[in-house]
C-alpha atoms as a PDB file:
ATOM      1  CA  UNK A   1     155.178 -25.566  50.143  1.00  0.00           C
ATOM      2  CA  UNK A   2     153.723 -24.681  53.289  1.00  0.00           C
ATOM      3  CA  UNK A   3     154.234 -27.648  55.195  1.00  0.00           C
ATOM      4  CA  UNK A   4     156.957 -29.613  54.403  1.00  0.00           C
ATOM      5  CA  UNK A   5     156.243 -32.016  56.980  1.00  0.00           C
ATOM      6  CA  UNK A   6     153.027 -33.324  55.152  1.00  0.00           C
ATOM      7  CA  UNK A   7     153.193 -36.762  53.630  1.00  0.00           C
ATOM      8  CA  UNK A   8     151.903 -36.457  50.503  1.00  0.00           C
ATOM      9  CA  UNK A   9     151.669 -39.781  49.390  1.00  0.00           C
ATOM     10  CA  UNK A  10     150.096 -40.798  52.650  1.00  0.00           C
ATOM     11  CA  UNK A  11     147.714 -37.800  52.172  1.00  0.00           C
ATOM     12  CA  UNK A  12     146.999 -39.320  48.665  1.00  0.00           C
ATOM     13  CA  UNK A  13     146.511 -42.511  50.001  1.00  0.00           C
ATOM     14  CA  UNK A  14     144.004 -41.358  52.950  1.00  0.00           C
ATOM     15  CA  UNK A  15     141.622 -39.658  50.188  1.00  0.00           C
ATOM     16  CA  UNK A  16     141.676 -42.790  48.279  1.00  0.00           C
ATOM     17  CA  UNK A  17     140.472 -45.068  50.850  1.00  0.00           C
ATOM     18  CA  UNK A  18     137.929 -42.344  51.788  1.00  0.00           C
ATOM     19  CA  UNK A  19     136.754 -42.181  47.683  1.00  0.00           C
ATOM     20  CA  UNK A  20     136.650 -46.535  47.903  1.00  0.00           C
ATOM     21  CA  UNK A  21     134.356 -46.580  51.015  1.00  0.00           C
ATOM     22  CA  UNK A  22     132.054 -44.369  50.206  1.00  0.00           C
ATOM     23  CA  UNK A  23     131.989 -45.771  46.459  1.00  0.00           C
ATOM     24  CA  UNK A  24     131.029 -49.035  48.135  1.00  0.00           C
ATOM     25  CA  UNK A  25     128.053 -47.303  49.756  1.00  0.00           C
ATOM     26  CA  UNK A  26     126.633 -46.247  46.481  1.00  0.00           C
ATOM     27  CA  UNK A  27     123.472 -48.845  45.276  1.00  0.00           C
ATOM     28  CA  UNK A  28     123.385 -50.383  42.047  1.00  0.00           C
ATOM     29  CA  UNK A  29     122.449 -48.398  39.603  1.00  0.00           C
ATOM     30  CA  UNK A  30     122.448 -44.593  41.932  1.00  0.00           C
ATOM     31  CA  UNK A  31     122.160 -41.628  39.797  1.00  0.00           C
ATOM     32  CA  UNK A  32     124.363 -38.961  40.250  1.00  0.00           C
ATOM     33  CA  UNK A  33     121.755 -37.094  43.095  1.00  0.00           C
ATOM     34  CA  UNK A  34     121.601 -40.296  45.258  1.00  0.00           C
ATOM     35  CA  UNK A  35     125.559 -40.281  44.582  1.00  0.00           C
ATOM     36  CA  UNK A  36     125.825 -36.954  46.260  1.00  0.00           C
ATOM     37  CA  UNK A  37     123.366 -37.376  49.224  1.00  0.00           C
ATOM     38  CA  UNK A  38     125.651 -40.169  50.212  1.00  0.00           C
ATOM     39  CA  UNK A  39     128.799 -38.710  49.836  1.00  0.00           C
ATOM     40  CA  UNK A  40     127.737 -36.001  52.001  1.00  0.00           C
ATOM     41  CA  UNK A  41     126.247 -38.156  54.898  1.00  0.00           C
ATOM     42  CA  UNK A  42     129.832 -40.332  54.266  1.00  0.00           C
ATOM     43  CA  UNK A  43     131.627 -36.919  55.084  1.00  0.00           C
ATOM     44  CA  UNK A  44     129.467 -35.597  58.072  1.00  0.00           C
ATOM     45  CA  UNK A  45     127.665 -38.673  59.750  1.00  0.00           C
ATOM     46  CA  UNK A  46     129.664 -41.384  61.847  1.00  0.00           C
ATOM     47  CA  UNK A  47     130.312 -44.746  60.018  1.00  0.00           C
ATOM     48  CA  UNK A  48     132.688 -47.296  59.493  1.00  0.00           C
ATOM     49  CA  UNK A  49     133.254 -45.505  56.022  1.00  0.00           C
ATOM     50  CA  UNK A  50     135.400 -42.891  58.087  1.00  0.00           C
ATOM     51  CA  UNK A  51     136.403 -44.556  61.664  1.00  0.00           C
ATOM     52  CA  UNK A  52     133.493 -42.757  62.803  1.00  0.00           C
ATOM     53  CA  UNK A  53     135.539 -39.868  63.225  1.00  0.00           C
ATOM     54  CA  UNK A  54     132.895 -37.781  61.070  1.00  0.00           C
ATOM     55  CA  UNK A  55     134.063 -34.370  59.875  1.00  0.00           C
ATOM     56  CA  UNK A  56     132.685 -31.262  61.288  1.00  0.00           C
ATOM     57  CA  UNK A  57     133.593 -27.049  61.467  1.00  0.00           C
ATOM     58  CA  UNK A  58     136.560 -26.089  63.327  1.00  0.00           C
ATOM     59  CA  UNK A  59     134.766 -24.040  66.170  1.00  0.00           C
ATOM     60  CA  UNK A  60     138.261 -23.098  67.582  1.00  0.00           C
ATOM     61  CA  UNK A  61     140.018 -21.589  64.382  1.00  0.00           C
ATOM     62  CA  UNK A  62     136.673 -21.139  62.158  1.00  0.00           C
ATOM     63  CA  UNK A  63     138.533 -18.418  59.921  1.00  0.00           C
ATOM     64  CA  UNK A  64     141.388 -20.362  59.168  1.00  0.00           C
ATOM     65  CA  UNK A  65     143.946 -17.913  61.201  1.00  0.00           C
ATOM     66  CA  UNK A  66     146.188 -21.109  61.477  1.00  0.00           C
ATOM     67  CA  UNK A  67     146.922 -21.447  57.781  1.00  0.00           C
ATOM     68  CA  UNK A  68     147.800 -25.019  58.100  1.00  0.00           C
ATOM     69  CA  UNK A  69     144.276 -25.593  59.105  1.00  0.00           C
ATOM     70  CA  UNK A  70     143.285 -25.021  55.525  1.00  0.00           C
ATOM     71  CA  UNK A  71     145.381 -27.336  54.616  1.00  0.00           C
ATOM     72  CA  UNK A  72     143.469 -30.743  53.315  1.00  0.00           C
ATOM     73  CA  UNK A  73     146.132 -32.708  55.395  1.00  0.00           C
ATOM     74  CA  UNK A  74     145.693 -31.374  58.682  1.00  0.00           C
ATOM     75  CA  UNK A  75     141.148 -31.444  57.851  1.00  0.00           C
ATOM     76  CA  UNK A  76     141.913 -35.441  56.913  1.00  0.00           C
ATOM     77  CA  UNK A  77     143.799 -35.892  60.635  1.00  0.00           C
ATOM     78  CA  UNK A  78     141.913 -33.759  62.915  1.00  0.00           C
ATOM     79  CA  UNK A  79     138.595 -33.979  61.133  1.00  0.00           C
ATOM     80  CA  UNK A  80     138.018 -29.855  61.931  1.00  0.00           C
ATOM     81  CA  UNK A  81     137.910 -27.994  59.334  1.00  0.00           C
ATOM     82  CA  UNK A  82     136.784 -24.420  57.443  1.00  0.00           C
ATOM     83  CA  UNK A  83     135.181 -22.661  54.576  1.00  0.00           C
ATOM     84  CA  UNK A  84     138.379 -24.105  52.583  1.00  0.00           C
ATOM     85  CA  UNK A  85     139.041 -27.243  53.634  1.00  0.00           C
ATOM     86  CA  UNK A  86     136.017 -28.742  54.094  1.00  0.00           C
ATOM     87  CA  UNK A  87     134.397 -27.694  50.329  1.00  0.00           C
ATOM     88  CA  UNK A  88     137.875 -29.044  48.922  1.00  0.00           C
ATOM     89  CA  UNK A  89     137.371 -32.523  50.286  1.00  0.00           C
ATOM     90  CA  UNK A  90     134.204 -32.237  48.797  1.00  0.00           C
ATOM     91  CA  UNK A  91     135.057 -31.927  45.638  1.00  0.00           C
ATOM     92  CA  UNK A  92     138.089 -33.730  45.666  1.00  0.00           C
ATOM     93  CA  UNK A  93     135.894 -36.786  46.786  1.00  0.00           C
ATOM     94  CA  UNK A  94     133.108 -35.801  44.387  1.00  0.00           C
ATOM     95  CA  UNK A  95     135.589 -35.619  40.935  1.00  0.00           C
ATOM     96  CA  UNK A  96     137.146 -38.940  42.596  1.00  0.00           C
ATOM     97  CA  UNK A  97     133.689 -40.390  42.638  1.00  0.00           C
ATOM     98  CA  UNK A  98     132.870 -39.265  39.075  1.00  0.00           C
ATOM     99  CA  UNK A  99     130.616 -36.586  39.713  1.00  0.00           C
ATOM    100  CA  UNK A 100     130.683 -33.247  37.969  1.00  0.00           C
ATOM    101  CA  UNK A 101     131.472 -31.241  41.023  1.00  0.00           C
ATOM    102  CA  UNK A 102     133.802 -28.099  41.520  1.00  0.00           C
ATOM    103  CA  UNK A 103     134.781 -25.005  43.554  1.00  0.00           C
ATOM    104  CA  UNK A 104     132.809 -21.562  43.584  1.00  0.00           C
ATOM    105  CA  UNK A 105     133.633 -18.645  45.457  1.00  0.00           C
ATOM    106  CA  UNK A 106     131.766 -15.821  47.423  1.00  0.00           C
ATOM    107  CA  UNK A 107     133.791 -13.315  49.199  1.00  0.00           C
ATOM    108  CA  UNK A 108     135.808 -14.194  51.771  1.00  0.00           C
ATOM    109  CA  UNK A 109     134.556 -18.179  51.597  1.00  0.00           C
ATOM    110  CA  UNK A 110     134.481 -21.527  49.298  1.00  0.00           C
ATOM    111  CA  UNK A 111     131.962 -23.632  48.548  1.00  0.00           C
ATOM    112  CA  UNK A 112     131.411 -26.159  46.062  1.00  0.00           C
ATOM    113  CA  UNK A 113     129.044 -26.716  42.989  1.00  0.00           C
ATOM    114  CA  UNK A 114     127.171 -29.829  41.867  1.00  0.00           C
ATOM    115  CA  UNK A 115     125.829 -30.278  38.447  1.00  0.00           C
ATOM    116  CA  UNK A 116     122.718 -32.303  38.847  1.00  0.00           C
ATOM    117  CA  UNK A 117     122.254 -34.165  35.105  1.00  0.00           C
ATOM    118  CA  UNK A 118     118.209 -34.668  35.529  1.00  0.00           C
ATOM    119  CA  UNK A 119     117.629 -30.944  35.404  1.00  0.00           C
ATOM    120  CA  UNK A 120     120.894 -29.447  34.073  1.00  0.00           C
ATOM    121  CA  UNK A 121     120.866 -27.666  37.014  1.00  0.00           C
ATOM    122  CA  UNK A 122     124.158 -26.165  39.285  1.00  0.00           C
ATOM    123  CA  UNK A 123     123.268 -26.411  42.776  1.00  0.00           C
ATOM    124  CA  UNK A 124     125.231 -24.868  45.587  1.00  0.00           C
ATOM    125  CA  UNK A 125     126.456 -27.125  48.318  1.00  0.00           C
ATOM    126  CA  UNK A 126     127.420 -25.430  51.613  1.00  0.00           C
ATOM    127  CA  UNK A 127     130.306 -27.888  52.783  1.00  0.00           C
ATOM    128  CA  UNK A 128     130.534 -26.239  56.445  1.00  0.00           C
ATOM    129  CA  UNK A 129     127.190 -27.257  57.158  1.00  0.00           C
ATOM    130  CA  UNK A 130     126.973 -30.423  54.748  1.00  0.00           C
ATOM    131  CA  UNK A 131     123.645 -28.658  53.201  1.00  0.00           C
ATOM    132  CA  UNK A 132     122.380 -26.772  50.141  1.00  0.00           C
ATOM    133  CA  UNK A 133     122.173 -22.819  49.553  1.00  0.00           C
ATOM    134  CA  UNK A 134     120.764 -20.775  47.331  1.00  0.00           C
ATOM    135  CA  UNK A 135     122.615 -18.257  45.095  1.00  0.00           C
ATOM    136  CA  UNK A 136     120.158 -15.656  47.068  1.00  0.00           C
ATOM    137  CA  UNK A 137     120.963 -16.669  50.243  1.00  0.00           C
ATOM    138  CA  UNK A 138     124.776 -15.965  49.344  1.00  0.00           C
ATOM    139  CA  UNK A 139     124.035 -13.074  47.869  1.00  0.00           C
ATOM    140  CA  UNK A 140     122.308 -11.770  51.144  1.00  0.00           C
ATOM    141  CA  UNK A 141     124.587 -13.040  53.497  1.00  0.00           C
ATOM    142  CA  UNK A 142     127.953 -12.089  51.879  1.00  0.00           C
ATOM    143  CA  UNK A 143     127.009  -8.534  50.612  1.00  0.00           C
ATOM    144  CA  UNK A 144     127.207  -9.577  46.646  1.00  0.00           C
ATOM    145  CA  UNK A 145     126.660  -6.953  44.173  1.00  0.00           C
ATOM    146  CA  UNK A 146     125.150  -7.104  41.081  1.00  0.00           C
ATOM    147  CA  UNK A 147     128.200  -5.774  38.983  1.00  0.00           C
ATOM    148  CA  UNK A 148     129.865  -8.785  40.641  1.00  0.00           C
ATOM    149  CA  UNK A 149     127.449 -11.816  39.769  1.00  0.00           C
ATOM    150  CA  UNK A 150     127.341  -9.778  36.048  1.00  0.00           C
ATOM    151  CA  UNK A 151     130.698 -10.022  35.868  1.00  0.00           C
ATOM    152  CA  UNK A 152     131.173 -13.983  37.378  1.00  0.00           C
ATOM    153  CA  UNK A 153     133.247 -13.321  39.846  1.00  0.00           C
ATOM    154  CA  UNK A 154     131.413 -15.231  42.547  1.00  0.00           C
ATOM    155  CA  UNK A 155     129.235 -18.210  42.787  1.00  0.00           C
ATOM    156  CA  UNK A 156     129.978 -19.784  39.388  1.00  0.00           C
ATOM    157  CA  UNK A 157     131.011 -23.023  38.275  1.00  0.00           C
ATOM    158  CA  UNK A 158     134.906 -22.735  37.969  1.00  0.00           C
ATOM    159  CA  UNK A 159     136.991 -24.619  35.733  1.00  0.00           C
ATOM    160  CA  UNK A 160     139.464 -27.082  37.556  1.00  0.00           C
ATOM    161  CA  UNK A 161     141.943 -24.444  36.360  1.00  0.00           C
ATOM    162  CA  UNK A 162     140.231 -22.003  38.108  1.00  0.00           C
ATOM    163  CA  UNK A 163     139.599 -24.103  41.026  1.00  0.00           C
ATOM    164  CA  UNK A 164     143.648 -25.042  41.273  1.00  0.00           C
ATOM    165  CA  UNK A 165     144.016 -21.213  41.305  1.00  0.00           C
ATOM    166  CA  UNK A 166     141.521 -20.956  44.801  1.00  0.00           C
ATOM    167  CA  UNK A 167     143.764 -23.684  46.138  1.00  0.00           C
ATOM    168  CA  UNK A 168     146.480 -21.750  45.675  1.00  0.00           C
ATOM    169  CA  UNK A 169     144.829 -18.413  47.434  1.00  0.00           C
ATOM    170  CA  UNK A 170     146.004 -20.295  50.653  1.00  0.00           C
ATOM    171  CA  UNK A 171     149.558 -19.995  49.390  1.00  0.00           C
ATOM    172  CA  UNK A 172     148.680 -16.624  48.757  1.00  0.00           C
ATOM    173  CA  UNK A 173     147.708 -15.996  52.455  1.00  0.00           C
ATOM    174  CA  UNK A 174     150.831 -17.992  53.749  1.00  0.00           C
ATOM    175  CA  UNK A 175     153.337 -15.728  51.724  1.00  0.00           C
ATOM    176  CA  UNK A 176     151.240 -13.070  53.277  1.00  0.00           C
ATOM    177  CA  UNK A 177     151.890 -13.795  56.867  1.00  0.00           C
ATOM    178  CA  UNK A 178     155.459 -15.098  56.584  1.00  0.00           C
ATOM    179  CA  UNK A 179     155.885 -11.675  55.275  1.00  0.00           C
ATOM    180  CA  UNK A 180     157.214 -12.993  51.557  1.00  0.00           C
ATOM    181  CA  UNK A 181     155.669  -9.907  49.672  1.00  0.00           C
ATOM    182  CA  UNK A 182     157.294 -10.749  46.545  1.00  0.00           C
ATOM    183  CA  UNK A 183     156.548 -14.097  46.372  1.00  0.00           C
ATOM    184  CA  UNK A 184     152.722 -13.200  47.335  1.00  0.00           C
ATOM    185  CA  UNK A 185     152.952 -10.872  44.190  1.00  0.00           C
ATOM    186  CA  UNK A 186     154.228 -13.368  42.197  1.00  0.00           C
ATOM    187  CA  UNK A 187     151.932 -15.884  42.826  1.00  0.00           C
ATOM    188  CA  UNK A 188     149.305 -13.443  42.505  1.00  0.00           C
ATOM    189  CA  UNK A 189     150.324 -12.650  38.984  1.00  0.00           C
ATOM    190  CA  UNK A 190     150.137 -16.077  38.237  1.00  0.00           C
ATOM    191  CA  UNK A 191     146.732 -16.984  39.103  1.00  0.00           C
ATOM    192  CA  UNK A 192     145.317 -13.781  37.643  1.00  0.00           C
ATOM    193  CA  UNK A 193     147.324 -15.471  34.034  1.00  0.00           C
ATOM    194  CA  UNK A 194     144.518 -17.948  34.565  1.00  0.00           C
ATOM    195  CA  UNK A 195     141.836 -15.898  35.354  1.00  0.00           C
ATOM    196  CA  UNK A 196     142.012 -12.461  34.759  1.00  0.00           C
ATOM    197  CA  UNK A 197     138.608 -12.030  37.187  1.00  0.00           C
ATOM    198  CA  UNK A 198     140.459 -13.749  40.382  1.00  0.00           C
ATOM    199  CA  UNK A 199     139.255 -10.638  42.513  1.00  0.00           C
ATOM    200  CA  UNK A 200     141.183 -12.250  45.806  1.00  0.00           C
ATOM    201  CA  UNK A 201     144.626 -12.596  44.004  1.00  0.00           C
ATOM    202  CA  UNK A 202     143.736  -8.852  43.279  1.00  0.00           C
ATOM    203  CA  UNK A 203     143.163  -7.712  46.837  1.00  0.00           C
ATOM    204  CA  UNK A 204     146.032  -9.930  47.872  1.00  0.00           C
ATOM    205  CA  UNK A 205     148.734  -8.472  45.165  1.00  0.00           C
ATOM    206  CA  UNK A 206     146.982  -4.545  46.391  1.00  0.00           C
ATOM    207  CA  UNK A 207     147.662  -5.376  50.088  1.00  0.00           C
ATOM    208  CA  UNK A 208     151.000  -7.137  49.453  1.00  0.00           C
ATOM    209  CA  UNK A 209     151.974  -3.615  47.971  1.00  0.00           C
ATOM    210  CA  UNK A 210     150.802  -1.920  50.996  1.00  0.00           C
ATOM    211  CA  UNK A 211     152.790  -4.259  53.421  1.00  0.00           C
ATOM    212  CA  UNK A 212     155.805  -3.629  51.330  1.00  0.00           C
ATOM    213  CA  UNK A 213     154.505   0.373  51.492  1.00  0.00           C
ATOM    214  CA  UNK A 214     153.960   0.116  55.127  1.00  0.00           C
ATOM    215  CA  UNK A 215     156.942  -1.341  56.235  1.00  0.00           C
ATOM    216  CA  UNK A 216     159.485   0.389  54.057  1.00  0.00           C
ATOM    217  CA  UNK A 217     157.856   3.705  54.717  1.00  0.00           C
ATOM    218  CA  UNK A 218     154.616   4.376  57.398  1.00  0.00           C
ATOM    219  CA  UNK A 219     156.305   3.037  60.053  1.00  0.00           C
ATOM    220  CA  UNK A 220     159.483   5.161  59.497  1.00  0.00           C
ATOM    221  CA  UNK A 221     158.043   8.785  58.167  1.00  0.00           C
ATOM    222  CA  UNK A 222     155.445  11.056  60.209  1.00  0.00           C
ATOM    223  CA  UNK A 223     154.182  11.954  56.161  1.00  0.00           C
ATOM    224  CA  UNK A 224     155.168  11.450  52.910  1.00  0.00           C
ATOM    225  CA  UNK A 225     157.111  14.857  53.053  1.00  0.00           C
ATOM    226  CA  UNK A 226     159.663  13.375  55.223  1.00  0.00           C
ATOM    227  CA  UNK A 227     160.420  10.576  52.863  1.00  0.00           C
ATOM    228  CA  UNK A 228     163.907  11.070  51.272  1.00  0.00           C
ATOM    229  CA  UNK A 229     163.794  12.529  47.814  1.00  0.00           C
ATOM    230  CA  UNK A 230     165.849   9.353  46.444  1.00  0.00           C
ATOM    231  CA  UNK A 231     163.342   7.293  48.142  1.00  0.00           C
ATOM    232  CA  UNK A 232     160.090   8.714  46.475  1.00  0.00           C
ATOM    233  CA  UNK A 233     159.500   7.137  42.934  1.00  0.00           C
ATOM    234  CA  UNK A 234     159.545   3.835  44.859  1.00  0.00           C
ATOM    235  CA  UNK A 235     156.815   5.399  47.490  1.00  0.00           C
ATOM    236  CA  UNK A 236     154.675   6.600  44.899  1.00  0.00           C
ATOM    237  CA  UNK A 237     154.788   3.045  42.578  1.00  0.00           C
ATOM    238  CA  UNK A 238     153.985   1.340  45.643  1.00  0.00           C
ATOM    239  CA  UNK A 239     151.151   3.310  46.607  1.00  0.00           C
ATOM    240  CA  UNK A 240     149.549   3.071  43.135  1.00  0.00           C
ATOM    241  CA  UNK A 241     150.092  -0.077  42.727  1.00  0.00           C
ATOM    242  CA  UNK A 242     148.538  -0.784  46.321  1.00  0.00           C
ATOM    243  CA  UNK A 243     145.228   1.550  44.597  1.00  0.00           C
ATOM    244  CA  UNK A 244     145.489   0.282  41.347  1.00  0.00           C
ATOM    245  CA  UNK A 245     144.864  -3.921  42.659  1.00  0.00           C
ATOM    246  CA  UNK A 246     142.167  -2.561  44.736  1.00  0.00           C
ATOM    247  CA  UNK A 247     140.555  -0.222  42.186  1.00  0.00           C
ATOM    248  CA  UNK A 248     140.615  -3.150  39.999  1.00  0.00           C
ATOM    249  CA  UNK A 249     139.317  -5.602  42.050  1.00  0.00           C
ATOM    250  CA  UNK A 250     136.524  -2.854  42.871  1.00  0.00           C
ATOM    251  CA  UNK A 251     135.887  -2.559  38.967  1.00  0.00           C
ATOM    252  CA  UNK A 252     134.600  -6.173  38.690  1.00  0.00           C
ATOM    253  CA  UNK A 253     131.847  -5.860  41.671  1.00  0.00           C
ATOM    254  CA  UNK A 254     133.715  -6.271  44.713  1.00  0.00           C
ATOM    255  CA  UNK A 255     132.788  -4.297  47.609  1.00  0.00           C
ATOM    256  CA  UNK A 256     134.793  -4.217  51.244  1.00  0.00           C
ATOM    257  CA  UNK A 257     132.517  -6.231  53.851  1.00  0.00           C
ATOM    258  CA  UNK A 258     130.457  -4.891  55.855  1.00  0.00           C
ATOM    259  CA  UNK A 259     131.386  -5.053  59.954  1.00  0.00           C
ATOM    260  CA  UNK A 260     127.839  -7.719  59.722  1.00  0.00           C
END
């Protein structure tokens, strides 16, 4: 949908190959630990299990501001990739591999989250750095509140629903810049159908309102005194709305980031 070029079956194909080579690195018998330690060293350290052409963070477009370079297609060719790329593969490979693996979210990033069996334990795995993290250290670093980790909107386990509905947060961002505010809302609506908590479809249905607000509106009246009379119920439901996705998203624990 937002590259119509891509070659899905090929794309397919490439994560297969990936999944059988580092399968084949796995010793007889490997628990599910020494399953993950590999598949993260077959991912980030030069082999013949990936061309040695080992993935690494996009240091040109770290954020993502190309939106194709979130895309798992481009992170497979170029092997540069981003706080949403490069936890997909991860997990992508990882559910491929059989291991109970999945997406989590802090604001503004992905990571991914591994269940380890031996100590029914989630552990976080940082995929831009090919590491482990604390919940703490997220916490810290990304300005997490407590009304947010009460409420589970970051850093837990999410269901591959769930998870399809982070995927689709790119789409979200693509509508977004193509200027497509009504399909953004739409798409918006539909991932907050499958989770009522999805704080970024939130912020991204609020500021698709405001674009809409903004464009029909700000950049055409000095103040909403000069805007036509026949034109003001549709001013005012756009500003609430453009409060109300905010206000909600603010409701569950999110906070606006700090400049740090």
């Amino acid at each position: 949908m937002i590259d119509p070029k891509i070659d899905m079956t090929a794309t397919l194909g490439q994560l297969d190959t990936l999944t059988a080579r580092i399968k084949a690195r796995f010793p007889a018998g490997a628990n599910d630990a020494v399953k993950m330690e590999l598949l993260l060293a077959s991912i980030y350290q030069p082999g013949s299990w990936n061309d040695y052409r080992p993935f690494s963070y996009d240091l040109d477009d770290p954020f993502g501001k190309n939106i194709r370079n979130k895309l798992i297609a481009t992170y497979l060719r170029t092997r540069k990739g981003n706080c949403v790329s490069m936890p997909m593969l991860v997990v992508i490979l990882g559910q491929k591999l059989g291991l109970n693996i999945t997406l989590a979210t802090a604001p503004t990033h992905v990571l991914a989250k591994f269940h380890n069996p031996f100590d029914n334990k989630w552990v976080n795995v940082e995929a831009t750095s090919g590491g482990f993290k604390l919940d703490s250290s997220y916490q810290r670093e990304y300005g997490i509140t407590p009304l947010a980790m009460k409420n589970g909107i970051y850093l837990r386990p999410l269901s591959r629903r769930d998870a399809v509905g982070v995927m689709a947060g790119t789409l979200l961002e693509f509508y977004g810049q193509q200027g497509q505010q009504n399909r953004r809302i739409a798409v918006a609506d539909l991932l907050l159908q499958a989770n009522p908590k999805d704080t970024f479809a939130m912020l991204q249905k609020g500021n698709a309102y405001f674009r809409m607000l903004e464009q029909r509106y700000i950049t055409k009246y000095r103040s909403p005194a000069a805007i036509p009379a026949a034109q003001r119920q549709d001013y005012e439901t756009l500003r609430h709305n453009n409060d109300l996705w905010f206000s909600k998203a603010e409701a569950l624990g999110w906070a606006m980031p700090s400049q740090a």
